[in-house]
Protein backbone atom coordinates (compact mmCIF):
# COMPACT_ATOMS: atom_id res chain seq x y z
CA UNK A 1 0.00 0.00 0.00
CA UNK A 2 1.34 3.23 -0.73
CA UNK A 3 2.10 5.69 2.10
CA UNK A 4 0.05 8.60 0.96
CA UNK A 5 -2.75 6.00 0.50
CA UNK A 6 -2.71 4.66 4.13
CA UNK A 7 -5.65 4.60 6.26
CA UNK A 8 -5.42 7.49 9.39
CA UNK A 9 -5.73 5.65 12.40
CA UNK A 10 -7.03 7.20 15.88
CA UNK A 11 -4.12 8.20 18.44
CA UNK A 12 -2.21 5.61 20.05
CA UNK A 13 -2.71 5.31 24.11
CA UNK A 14 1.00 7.00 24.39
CA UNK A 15 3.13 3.51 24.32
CA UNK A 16 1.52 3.32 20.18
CA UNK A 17 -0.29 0.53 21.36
CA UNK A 18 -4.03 -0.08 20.05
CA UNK A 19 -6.49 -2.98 20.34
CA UNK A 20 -5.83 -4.95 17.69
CA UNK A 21 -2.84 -3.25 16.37
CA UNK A 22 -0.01 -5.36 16.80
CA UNK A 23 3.56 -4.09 17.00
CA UNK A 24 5.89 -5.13 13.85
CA UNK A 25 9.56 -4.18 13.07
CA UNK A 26 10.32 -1.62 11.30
CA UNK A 27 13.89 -0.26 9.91
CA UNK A 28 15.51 3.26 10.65
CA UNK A 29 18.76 4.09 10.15
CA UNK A 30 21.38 5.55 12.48
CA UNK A 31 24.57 7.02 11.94
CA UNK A 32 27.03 5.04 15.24
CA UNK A 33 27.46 8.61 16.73
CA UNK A 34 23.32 9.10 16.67
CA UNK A 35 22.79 6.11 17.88
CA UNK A 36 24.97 6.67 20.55
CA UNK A 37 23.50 10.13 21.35
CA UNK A 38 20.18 8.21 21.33
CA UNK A 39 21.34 5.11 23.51
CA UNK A 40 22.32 8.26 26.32
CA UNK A 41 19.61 9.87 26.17
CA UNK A 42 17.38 7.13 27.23
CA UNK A 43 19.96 5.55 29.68
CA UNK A 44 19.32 9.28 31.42
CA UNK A 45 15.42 8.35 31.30
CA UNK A 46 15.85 4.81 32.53
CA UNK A 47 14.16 3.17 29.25
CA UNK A 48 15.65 1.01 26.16
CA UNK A 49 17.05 3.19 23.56
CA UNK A 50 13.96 1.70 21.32
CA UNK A 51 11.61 2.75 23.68
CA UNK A 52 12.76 6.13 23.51
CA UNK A 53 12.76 5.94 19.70
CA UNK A 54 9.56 4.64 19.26
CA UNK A 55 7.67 6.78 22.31
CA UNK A 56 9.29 10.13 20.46
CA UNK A 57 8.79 9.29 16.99
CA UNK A 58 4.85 8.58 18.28
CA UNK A 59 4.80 12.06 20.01
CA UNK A 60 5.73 14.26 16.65
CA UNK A 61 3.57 11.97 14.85
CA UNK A 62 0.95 13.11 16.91
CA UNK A 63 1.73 16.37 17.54
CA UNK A 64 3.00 16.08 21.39
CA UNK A 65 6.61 16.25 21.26
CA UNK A 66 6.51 19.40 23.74
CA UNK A 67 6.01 16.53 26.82
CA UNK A 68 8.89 14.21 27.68
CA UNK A 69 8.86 11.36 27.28
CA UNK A 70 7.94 8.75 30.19
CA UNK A 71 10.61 6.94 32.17
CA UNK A 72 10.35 3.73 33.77
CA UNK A 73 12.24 2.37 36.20
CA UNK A 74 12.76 -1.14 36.87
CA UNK A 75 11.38 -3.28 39.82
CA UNK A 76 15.41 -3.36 40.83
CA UNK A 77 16.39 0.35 40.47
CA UNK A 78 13.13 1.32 42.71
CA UNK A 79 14.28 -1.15 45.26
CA UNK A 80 17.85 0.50 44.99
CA UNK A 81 16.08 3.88 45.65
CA UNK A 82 14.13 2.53 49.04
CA UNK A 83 17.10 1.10 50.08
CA UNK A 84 18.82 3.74 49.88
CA UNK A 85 16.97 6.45 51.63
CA UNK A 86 16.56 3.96 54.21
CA UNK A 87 20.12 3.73 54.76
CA UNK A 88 20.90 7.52 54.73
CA UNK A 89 17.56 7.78 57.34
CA UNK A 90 19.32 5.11 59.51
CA UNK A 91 22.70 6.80 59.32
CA UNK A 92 21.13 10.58 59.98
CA UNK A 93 19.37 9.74 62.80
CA UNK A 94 22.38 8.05 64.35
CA UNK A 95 24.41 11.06 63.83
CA UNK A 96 21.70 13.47 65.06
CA UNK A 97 21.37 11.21 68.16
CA UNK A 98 25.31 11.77 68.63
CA UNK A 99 25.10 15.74 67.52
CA UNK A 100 23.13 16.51 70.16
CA UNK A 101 24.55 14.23 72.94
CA UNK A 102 27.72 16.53 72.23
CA UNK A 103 25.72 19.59 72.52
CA UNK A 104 26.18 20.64 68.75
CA UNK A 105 22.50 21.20 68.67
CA UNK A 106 22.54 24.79 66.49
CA UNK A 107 25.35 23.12 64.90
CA UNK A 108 22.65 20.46 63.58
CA UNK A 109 20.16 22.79 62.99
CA UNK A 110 22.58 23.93 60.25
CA UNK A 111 22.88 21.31 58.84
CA UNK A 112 18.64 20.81 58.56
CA UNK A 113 18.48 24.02 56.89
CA UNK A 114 21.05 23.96 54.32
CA UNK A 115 19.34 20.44 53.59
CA UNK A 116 16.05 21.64 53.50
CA UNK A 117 17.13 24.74 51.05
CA UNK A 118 18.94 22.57 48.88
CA UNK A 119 15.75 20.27 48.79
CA UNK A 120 13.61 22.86 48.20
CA UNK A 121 16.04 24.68 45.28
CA UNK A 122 16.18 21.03 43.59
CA UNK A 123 12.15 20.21 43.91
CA UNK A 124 11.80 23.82 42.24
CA UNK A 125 14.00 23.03 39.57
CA UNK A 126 12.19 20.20 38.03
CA UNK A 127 12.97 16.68 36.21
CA UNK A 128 16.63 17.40 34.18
């Protein structure tokens, strides 16, 4: 079928999935450098370099390329992340226990507030 003599389909859901629609593979080409440019930026997202591909090449299609595109994280990475705050929780509260048993109360309270700022200045700043 020629393309200008495709049917127009409705919008995909956002993944390009529909009903009935199933996926098949297509060929694009990429220079080794684009590829590579491609292959970091979804590493940054946390999704396959296809994913990325396929989830921007659906947005310009359909005219939404202004929002990112979504990032998943694996079952593993989110674990990472709870494990780690959990450790640095642990490991704060042990050395706010000791802060103040020394008396370096304001000393602490420092500490808080430059956190908290810093917190604050990052939350404001947004997704990278």
């Amino acid at each position: 079928m020629a393309r200008n003599a495709r049917k127009t389909r409705g919008k995909s859901n956002g993944s390009g999935t529909r009903a009935g629609d199933p996926r098949r593979s297509r060929t694009i080409r990429f220079s080794d450098s684009e590829w590579q440019l491609v292959e970091d930026a979804a590493l940054r997202r946390g999704i396959s370099a296809s994913q990325l591909v396929r989830a921007v090449t659906l947005a310009a299609a359909e005219e939404r390329a202004d929002r990112p595109a979504e990032a998943s994280l694996s079952p593993g990475h989110l674990a990472l992340i709870e494990a780690t705050y959990r450790a640095v929780y642990v490991l704060a509260t042990i050395n706010r226990d000791e802060m103040l048993d020394a008396e370096r109360g304001n000393e602490l309270d420092e500490i808080v507030t430059a956190a908290r700022k810093t917190m604050k200045e990052t939350m404001d700043e947004g997704p990278a």
